[in-house]
Protein backbone atom coordinates (compact mmCIF):
# COMPACT_ATOMS: atom_id res chain seq x y z
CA UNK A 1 19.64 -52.61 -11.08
CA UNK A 2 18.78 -49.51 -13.33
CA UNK A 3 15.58 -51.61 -14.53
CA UNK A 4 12.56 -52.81 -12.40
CA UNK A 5 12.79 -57.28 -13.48
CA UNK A 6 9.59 -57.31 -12.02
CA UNK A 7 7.81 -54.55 -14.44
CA UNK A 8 9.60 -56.30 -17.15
CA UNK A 9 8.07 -59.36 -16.39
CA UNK A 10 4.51 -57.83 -16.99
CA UNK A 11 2.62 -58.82 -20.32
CA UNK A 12 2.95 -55.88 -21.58
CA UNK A 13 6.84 -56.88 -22.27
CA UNK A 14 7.85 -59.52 -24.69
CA UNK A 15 11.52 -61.30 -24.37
CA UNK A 16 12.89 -59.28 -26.91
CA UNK A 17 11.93 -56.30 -24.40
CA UNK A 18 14.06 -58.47 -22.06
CA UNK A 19 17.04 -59.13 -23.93
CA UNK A 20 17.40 -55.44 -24.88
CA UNK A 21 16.99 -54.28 -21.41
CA UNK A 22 19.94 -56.81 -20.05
CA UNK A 23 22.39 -55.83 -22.71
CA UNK A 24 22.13 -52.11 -22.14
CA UNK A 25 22.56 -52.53 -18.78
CA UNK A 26 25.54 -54.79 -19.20
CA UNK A 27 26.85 -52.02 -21.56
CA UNK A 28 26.24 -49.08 -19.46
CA UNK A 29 28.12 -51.77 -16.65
CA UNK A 30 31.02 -51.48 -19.16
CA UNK A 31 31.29 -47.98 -20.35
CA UNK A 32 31.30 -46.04 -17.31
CA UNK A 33 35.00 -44.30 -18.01
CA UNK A 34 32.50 -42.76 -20.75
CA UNK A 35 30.90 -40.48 -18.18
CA UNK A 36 32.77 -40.72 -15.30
CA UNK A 37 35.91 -37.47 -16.71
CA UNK A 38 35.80 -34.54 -14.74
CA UNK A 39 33.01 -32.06 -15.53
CA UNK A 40 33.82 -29.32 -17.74
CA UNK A 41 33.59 -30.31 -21.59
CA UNK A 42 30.27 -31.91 -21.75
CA UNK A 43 30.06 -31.41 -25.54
CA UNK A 44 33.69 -33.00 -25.76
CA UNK A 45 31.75 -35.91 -23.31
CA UNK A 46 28.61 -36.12 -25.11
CA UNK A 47 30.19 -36.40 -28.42
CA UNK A 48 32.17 -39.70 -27.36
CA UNK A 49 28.99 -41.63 -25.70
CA UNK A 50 27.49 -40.83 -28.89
CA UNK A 51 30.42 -42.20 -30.95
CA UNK A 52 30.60 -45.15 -28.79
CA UNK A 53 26.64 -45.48 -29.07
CA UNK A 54 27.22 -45.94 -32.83
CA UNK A 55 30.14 -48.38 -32.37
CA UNK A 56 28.36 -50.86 -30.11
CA UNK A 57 24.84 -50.37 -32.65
CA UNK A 58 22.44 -48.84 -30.07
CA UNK A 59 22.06 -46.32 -32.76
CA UNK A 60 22.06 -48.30 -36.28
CA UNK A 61 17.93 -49.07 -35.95
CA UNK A 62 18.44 -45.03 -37.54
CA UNK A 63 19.86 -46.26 -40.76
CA UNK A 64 17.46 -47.17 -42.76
CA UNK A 65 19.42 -49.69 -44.67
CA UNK A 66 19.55 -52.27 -41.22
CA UNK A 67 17.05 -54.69 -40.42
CA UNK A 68 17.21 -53.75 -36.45
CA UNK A 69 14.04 -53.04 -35.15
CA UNK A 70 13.53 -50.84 -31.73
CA UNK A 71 9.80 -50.00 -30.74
CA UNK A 72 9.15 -47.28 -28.39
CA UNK A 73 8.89 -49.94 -25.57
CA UNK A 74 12.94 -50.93 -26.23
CA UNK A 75 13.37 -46.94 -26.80
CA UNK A 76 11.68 -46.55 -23.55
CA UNK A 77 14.15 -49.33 -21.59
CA UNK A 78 17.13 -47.76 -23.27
CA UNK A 79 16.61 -44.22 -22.35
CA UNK A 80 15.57 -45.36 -18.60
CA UNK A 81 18.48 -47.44 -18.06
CA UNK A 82 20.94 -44.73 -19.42
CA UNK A 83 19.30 -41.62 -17.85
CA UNK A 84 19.90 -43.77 -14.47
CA UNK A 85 23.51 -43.96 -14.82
CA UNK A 86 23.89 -40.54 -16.65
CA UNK A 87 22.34 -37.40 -17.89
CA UNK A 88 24.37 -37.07 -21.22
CA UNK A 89 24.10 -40.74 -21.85
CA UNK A 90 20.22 -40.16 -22.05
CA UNK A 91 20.55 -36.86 -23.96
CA UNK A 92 23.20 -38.42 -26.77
CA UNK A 93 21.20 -40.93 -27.29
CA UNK A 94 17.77 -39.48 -27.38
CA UNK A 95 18.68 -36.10 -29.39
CA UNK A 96 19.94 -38.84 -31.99
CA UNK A 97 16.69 -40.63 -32.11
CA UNK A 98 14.76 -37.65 -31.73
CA UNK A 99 16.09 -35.79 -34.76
CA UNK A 100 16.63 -38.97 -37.12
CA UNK A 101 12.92 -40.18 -36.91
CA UNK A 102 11.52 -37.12 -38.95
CA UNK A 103 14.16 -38.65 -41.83
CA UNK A 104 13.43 -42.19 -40.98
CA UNK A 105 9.21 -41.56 -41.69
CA UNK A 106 9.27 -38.60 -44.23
CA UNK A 107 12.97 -38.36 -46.27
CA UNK A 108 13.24 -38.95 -49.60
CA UNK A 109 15.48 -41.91 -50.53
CA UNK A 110 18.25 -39.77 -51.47
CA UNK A 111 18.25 -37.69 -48.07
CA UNK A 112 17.78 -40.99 -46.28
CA UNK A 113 20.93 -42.31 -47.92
CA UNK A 114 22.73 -38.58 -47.17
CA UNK A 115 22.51 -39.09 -43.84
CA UNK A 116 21.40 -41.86 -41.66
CA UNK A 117 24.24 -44.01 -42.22
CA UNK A 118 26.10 -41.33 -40.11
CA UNK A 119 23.57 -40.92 -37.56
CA UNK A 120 23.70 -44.28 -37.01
CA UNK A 121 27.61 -44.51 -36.46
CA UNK A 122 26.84 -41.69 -34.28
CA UNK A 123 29.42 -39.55 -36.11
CA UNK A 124 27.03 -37.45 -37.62
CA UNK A 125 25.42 -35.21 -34.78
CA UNK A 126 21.94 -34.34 -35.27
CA UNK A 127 19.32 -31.86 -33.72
CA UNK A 128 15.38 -31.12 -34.01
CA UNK A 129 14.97 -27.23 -33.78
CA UNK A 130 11.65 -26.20 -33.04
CA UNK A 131 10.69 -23.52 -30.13
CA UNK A 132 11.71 -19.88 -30.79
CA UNK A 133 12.55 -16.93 -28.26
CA UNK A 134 9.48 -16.48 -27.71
CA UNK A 135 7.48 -19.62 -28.90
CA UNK A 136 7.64 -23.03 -26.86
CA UNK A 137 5.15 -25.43 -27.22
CA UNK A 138 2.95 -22.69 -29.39
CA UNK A 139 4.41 -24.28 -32.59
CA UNK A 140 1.28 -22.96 -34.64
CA UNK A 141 3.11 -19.66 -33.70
CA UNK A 142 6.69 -20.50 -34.73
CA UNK A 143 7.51 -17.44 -36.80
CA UNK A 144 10.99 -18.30 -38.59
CA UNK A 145 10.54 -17.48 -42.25
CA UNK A 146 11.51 -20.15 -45.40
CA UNK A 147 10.76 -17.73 -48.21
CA UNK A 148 10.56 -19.07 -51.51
CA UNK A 149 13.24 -18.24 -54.49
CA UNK A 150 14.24 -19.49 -57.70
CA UNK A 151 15.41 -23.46 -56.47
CA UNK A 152 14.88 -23.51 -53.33
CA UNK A 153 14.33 -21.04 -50.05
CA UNK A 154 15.77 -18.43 -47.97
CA UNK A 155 15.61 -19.19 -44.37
CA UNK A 156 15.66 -16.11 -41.50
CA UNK A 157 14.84 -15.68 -38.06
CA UNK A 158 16.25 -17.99 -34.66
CA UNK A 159 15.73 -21.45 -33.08
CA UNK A 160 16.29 -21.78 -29.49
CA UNK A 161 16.47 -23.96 -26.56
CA UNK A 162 18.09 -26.39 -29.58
CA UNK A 163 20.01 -29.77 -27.97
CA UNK A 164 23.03 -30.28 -29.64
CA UNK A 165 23.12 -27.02 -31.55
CA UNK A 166 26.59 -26.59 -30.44
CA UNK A 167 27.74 -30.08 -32.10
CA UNK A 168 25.75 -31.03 -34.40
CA UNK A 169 26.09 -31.48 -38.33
CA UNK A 170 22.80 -31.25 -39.32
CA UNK A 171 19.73 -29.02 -38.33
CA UNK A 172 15.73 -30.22 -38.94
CA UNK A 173 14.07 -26.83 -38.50
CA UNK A 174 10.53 -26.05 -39.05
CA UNK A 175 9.77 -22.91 -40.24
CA UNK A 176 7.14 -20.99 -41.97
CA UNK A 177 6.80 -21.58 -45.36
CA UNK A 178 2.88 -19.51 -45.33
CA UNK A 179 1.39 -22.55 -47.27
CA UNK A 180 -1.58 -21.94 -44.98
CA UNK A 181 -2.34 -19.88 -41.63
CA UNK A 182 -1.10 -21.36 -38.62
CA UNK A 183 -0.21 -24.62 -38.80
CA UNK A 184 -0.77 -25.25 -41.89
CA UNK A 185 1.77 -23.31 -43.06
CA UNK A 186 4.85 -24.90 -41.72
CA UNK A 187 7.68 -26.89 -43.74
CA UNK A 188 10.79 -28.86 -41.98
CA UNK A 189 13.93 -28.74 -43.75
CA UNK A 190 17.30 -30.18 -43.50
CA UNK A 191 20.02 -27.86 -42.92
CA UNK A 192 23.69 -28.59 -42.27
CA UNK A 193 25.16 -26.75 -40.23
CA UNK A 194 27.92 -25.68 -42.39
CA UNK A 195 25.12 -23.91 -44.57
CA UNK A 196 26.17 -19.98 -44.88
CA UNK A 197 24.01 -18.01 -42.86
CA UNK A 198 23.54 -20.32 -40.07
CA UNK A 199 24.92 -19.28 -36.49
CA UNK A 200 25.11 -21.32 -33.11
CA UNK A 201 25.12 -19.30 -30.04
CA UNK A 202 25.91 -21.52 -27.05
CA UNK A 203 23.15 -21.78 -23.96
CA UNK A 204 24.15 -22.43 -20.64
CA UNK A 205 21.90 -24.34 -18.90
CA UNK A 206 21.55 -25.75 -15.45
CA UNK A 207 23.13 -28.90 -16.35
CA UNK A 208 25.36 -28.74 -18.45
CA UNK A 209 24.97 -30.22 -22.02
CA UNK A 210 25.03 -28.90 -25.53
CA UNK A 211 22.41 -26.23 -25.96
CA UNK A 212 22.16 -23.60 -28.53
CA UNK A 213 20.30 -20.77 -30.02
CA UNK A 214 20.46 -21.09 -33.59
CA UNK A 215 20.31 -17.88 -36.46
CA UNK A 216 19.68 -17.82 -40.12
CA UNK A 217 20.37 -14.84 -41.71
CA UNK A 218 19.60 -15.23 -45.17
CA UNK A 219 20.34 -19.00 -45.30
CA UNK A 220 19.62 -20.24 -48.65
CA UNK A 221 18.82 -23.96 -48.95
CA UNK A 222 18.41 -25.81 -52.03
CA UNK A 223 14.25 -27.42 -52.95
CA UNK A 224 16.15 -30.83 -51.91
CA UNK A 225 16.22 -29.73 -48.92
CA UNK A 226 12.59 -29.97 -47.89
CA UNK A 227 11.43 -32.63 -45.61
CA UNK A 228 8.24 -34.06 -46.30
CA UNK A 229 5.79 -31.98 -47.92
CA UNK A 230 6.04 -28.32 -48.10
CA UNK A 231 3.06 -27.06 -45.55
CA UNK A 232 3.29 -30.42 -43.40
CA UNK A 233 5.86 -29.38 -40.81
CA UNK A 234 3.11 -29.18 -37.89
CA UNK A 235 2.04 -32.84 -38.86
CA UNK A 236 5.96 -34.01 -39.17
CA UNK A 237 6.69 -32.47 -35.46
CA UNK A 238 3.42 -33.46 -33.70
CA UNK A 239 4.14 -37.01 -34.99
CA UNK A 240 7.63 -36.80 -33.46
CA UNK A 241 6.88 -35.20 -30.33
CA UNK A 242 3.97 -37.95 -29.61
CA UNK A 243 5.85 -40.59 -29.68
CA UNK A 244 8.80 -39.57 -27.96
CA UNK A 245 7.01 -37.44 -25.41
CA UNK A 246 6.67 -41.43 -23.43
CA UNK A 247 10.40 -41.53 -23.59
CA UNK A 248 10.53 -38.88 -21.20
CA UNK A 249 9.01 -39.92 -19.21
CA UNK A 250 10.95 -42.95 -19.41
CA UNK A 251 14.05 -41.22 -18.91
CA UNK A 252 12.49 -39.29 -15.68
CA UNK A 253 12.12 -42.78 -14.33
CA UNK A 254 15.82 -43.58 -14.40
CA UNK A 255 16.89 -40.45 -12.61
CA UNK A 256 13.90 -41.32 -10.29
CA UNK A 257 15.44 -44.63 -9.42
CA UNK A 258 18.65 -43.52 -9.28
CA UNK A 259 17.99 -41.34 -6.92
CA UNK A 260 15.52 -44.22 -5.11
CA UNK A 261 18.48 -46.17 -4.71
CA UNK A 262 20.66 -43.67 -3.47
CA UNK A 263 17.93 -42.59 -0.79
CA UNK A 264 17.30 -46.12 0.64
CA UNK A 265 21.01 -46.33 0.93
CA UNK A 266 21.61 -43.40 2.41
CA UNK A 267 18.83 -43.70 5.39
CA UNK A 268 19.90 -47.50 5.91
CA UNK A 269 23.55 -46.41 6.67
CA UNK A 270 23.62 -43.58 8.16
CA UNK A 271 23.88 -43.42 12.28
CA UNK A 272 21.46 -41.11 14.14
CA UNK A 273 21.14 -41.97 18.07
CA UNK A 274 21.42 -45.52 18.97
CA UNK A 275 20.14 -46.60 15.07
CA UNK A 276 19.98 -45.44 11.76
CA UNK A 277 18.12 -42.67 9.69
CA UNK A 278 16.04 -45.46 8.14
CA UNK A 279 14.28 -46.08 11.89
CA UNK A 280 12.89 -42.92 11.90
CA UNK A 281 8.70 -42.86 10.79
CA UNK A 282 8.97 -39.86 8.80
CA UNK A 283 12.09 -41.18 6.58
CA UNK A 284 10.16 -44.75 6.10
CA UNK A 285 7.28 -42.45 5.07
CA UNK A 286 8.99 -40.76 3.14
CA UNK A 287 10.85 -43.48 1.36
CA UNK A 288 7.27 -45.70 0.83
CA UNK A 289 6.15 -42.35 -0.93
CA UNK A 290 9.18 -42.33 -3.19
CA UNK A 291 8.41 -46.35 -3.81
CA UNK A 292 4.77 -45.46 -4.81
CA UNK A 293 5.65 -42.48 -7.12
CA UNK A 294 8.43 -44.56 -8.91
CA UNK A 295 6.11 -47.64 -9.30
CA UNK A 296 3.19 -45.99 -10.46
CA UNK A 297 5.83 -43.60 -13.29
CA UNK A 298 7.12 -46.95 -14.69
CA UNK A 299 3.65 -48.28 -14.99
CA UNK A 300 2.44 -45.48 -16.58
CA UNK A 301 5.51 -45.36 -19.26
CA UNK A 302 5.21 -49.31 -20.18
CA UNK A 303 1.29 -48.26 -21.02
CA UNK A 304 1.96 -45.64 -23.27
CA UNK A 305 4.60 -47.41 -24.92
CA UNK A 306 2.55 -50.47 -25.42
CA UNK A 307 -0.63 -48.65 -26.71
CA UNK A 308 1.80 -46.81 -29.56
CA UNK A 309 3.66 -50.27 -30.75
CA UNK A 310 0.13 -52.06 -30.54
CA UNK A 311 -1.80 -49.45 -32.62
CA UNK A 312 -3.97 -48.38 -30.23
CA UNK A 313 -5.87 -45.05 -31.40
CA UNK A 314 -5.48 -43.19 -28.03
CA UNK A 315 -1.63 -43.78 -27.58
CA UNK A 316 -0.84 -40.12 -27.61
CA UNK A 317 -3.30 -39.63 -24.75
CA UNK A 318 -1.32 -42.04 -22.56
CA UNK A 319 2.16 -40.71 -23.91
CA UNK A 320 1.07 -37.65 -22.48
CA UNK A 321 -0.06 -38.43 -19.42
CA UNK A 322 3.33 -40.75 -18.73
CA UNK A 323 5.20 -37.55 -19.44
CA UNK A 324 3.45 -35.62 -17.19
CA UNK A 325 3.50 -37.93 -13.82
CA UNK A 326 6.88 -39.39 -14.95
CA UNK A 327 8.57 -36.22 -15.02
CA UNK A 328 6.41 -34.53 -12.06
CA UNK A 329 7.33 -37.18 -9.62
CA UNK A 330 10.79 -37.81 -10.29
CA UNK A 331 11.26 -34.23 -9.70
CA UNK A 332 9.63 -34.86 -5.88
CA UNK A 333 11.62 -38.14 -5.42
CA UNK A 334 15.26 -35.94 -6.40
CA UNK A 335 13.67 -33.33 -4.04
CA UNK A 336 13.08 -35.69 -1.18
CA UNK A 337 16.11 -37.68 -1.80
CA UNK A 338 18.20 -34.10 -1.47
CA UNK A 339 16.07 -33.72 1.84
CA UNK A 340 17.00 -37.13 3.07
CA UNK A 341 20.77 -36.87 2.56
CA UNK A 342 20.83 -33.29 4.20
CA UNK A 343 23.60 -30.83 3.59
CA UNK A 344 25.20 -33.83 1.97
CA UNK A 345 22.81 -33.92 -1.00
CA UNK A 346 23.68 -30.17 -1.08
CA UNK A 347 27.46 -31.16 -2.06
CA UNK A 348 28.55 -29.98 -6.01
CA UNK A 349 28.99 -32.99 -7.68
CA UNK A 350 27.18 -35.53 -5.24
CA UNK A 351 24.80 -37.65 -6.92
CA UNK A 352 21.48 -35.97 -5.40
CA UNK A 353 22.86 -32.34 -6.43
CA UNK A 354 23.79 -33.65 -9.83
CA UNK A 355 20.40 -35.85 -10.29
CA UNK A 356 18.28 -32.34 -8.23
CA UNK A 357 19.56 -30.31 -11.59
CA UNK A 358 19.03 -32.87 -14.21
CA UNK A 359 15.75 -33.24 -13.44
CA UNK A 360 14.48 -30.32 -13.84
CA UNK A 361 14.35 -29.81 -17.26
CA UNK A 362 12.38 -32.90 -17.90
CA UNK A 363 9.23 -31.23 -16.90
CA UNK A 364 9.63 -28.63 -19.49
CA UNK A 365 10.90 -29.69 -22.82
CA UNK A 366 8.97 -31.87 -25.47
CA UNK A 367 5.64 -29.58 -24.26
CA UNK A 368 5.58 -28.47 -20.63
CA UNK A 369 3.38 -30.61 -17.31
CA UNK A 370 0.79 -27.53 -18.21
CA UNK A 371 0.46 -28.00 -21.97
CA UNK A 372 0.43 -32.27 -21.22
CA UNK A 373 -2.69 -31.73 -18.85
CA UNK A 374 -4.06 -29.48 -21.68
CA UNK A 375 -3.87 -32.34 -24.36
CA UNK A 376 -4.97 -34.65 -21.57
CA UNK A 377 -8.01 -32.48 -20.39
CA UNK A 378 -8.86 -32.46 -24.33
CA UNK A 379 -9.09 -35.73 -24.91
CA UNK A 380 -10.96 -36.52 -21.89
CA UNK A 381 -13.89 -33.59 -23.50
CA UNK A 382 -14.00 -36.27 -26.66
CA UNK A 383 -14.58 -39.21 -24.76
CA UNK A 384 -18.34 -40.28 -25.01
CA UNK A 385 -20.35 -40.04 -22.15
């Protein structure tokens, strides 16, 4: 099972939470052909999971003209359960979410109607550029320029580390619009990507998925164009990156139990001596470290989640702190999995080499472990005594 029944028999889960987390597993069950082509065009791959995303509806709570509702607790399930069968699953269908929510909470009804039909049948590929070259998580730093003209602006500078810049249609990019210093004087925009002066440079990362760098060189873009209001791009991005910071972490616990599952398997089966690898005390210590970490990640995720779709004041506090141990302790689990299977988990294209790169990334993007403990350390200096 890619989901824990017994965690989603907690409280803290309602049926709904139940019936979503059956069907995606049933439909991950069913789509496996999706993922399971040879390596080699993971655009070409990620592009049809997204497609059939859209066909089956996982994606049509983005349109704002449906009546389907998904909190972050169903976001949560979803990305777990798909990040545990496969990487580009996850990352279709959380690039989607990510870069459609600033248009769900803060488009206009005309940019609404532009595009979120089209998100939602997946066809329309979307991506969320924030960090720079040299700006990550410093977005009170980010130093692309929107300068103002007659009608609209002129965008110049470069995006990277952007997820589907290679694919995607449509580009939300915050960039300084010098309505204020800092953060206040940032503005997102929506920019297709078909917009002169706008360049993708393919990234290749460790495992392999869309990844760009993105350039505007003189990139004009029309007043409509603005997301929100001009000189509330910090807000707009903090409020994304919140919420789906807990997703994360939700998708580190798939990989985590992925590779959970392939670990038990692997020390239960295979011979050493007169019995198995399983008899030996360091592996079963090993393996009830592994159980701990995993339990204590999912436990952490269904908190956050619940304290955002309950209104609880302090859910970005939690959010963070399920990012950072999800993504932290999945990343020892792959590691000790790798060390369990031996020069077998060393293998190109084995599931603990595939799930040792995936992970990796997790602990970095949507603010780094050392920028979550920051925020965390923070809050903890505001709690009263």
């Amino acid at each position: 099972m890619s989901l824990d029944e017994e965690i989603l028999a907690l409280p803290c889960y309602e049926e709904r939470h139940r019936d979503t987390a059956k069907r995606i597993q049933d439909w991950c069950a069913t789509n496996t052909a999706l993922w399971d082509e040879p390596a080699g065009d993971e655009a070409h791959t990620g592009r049809a999971i997204q497609r059939a995303l859209g066909r089956d509806g996982w994606l049509a709570f983005l349109d704002a003209d449906t009546e389907s509702e998904v909190d972050l607790r169903s976001l949560c399930l979803i990305r777990e359960a798909l990040a545990y069968h496969d990487d580009l699953a996850d990352n279709a269908f959380a690039i989607q979410a990510l870069a459609a929510r600033p248009i769900l909470r803060y488009g206009t009804e005309q940019q609404r109607r532009r595009y979120l039909p089209g998100i939602a049948a997946g066809e329309l590929v979307s991506s969320f550029a924030l960090s720079e070259p040299d700006r990550g998580s410093d977005l009170a730093g980010l130093t692309v320029r929107a300068d103002r003209v007659p009608g609209g602006y002129v965008l110049n500078g470069h995006k990277a580390w952007v997820a589907n810049g290679t694919i995607a249609g449509l580009h939300c990019v915050v960039a300084r619009t010098g309505e204020g210093p800092g953060p206040l004087g940032l503005t997102a925009f929506l920019v297709p990507a078909g917009t002169p002066g706008v360049r993708a440079e393919p990234i290749a990362l460790l495992a392999p998925r869309s990844c760009a760098q993105l350039t505007f060189e003189d990139c004009r873009v029309a007043d409509d164009a603005v997301l929100g209001r001009p000189g509330a791009g910090f807000v707009l991005a903090m409020d994304v990156l919140e919420r789906f910071r807990m997703t994360v972490g939700a998708a580190a616990v798939g990989f985590a139990r992925r590779a959970a599952v392939a670990a038990l398997s692997r020390a239960r089966t295979r011979p050493l001596g007169d019995g198995r690898l399983f008899d030996l005390p360091t592996i079963r210590a090993g393996l009830a470290d592994i159980e701990i970490k995993l339990n204590a990640a999912a436990l952490l995720v269904a908190r956050a989640a619940w304290a955002a779709d309950t209104g609880q004041r302090r859910f970005a506090h939690h959010s963070s702190i399920a990012k950072a141990h999800a993504t932290e302790a999945a990343q020892e689990i792959v590691d000790a999995t790798v060390q369990i299977f031996g020069a077998a988990g060393l293998v190109a294209g084995s599931v603990p080499e595939r799930l040792y790169r995936q992970i990796r990334s997790l602990r970095i993007y949507e603010g780094t472990t050392e920028i979550q403990k920051s925020v965390i350390a923070a809050g903890l200096a505001r709690r009263p005594n």
